[in-house]
Protein backbone atom coordinates (compact mmCIF):
# COMPACT_ATOMS: atom_id res chain seq x y z
CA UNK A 1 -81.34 62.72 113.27
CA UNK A 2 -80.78 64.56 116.66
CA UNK A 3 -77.60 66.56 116.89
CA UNK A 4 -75.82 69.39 119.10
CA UNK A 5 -72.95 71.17 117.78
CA UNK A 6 -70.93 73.23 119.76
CA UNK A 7 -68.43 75.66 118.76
CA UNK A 8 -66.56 78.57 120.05
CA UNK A 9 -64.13 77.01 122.33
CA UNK A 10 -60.37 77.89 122.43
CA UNK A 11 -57.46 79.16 124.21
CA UNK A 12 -57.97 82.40 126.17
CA UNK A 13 -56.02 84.24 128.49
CA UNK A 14 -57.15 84.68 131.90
CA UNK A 15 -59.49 87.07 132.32
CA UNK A 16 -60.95 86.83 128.92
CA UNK A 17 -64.29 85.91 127.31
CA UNK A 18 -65.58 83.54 125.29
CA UNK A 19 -68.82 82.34 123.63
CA UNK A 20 -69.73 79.07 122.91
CA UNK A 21 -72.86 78.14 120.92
CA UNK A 22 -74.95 75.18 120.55
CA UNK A 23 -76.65 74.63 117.55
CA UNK A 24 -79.57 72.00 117.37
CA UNK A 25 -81.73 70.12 115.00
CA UNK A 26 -83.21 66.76 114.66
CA UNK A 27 -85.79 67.61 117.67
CA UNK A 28 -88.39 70.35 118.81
CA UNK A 29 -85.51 72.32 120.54
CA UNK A 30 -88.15 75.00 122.13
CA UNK A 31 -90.07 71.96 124.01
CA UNK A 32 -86.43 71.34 125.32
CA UNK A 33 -84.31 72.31 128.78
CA UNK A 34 -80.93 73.28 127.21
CA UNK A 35 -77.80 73.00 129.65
CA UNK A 36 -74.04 73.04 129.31
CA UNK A 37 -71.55 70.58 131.21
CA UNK A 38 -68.09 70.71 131.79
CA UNK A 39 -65.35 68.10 132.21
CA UNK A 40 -61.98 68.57 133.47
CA UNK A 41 -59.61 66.48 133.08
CA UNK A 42 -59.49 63.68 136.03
CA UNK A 43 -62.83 65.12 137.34
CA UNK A 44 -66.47 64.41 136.50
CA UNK A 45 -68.91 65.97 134.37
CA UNK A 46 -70.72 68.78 135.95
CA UNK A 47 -73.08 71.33 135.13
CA UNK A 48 -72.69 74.89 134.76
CA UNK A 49 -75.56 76.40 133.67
CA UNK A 50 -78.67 75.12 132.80
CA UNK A 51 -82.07 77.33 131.29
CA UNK A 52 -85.79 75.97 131.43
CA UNK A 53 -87.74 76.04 127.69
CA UNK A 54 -89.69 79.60 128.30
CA UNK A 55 -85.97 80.71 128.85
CA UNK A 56 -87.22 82.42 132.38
CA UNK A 57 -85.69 80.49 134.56
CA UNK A 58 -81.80 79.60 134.57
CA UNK A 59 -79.47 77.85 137.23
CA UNK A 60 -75.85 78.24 137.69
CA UNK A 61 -73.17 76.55 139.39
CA UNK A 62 -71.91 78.85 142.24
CA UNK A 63 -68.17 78.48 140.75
CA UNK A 64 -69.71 80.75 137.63
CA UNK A 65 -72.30 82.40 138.94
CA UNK A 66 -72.30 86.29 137.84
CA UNK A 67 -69.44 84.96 135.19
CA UNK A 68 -71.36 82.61 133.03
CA UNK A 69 -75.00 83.62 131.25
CA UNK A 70 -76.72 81.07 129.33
CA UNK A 71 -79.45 82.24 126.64
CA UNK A 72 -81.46 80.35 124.17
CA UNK A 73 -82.54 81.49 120.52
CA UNK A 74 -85.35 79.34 119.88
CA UNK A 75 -86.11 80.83 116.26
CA UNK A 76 -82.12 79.61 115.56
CA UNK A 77 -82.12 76.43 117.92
CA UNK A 78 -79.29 77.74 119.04
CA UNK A 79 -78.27 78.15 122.91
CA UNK A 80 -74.91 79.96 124.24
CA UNK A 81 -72.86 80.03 127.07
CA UNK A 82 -71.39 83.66 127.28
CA UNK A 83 -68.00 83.51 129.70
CA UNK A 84 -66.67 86.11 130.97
CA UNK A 85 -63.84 86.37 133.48
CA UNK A 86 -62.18 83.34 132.57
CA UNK A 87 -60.10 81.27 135.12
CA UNK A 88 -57.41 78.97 134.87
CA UNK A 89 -60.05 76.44 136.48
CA UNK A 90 -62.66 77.26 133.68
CA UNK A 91 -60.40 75.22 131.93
CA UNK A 92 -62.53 71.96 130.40
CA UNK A 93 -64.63 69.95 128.08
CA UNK A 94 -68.00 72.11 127.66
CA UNK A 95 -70.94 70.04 126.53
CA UNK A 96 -74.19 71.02 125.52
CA UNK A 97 -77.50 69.01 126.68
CA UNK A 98 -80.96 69.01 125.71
CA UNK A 99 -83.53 67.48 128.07
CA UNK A 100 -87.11 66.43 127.50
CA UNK A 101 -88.78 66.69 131.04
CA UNK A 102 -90.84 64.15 131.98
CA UNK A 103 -89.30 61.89 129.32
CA UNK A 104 -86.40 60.01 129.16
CA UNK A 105 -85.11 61.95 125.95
CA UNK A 106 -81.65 63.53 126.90
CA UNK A 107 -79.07 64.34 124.13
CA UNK A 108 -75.48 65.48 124.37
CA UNK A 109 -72.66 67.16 121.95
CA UNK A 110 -69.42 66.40 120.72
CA UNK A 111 -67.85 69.00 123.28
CA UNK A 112 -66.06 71.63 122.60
CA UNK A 113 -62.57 72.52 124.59
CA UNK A 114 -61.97 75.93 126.65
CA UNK A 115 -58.30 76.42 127.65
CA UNK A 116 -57.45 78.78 130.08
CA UNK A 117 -54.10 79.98 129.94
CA UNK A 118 -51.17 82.74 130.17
């Protein structure tokens, strides 16, 4: 059974740091692209920050970019989402993805919330 299990989110002052982590089983997570999402409230799903399966190559959304790093353990299936410098507009639903490419295997987490505020 595939699943993705975030954790880390929480309230944080702006400013502030967080971690999240995504742990995965149920699948080959190294032969995987691993992403995180985000969705505000009244806004759509969007992607953050996304890292390719050799863990070399890594995109980020200009709104976190130099913020945000995204890292994979592939011995622990796990992937993170280190946040630094967190905004008020940080503020969301983060979600965790893993993507076969090539395929049309694509699995999501539960989310996990951020808050951003004084």
């Amino acid at each position: 059974q595939v699943q993705l299990v975030e954790s880390g989110g929480g309230l944080v002052q702006p400013g502030g740091s967080l971690r999240l982590s995504c742990a995965a089983s149920g699948f080959s997570f190294s032969m995987y692209a691993m992403s995180w999402y985000r969705q505000a409230p009244g806004k759509e799903r969007e992607l953050v920050a996304a890292l390719a399966i050799a863990g070399r190559t890594t995109d980020y959304a200009d709104s976190v970019k130099g913020r945000f790093t995204i890292s994979r353990d592939n011995g622990q299936n796990t992937v993170y989402l280190q946040m630094n410098s967190l905004k008020f507009e940080d503020t969301a639903v983060y979600y965790c993805n893993a993507r076969q490419l090539g395929t049309r295997r694509n699995y999501w987490g539960q989310g996990t919330q951020v808050t951003v505020s004084s």
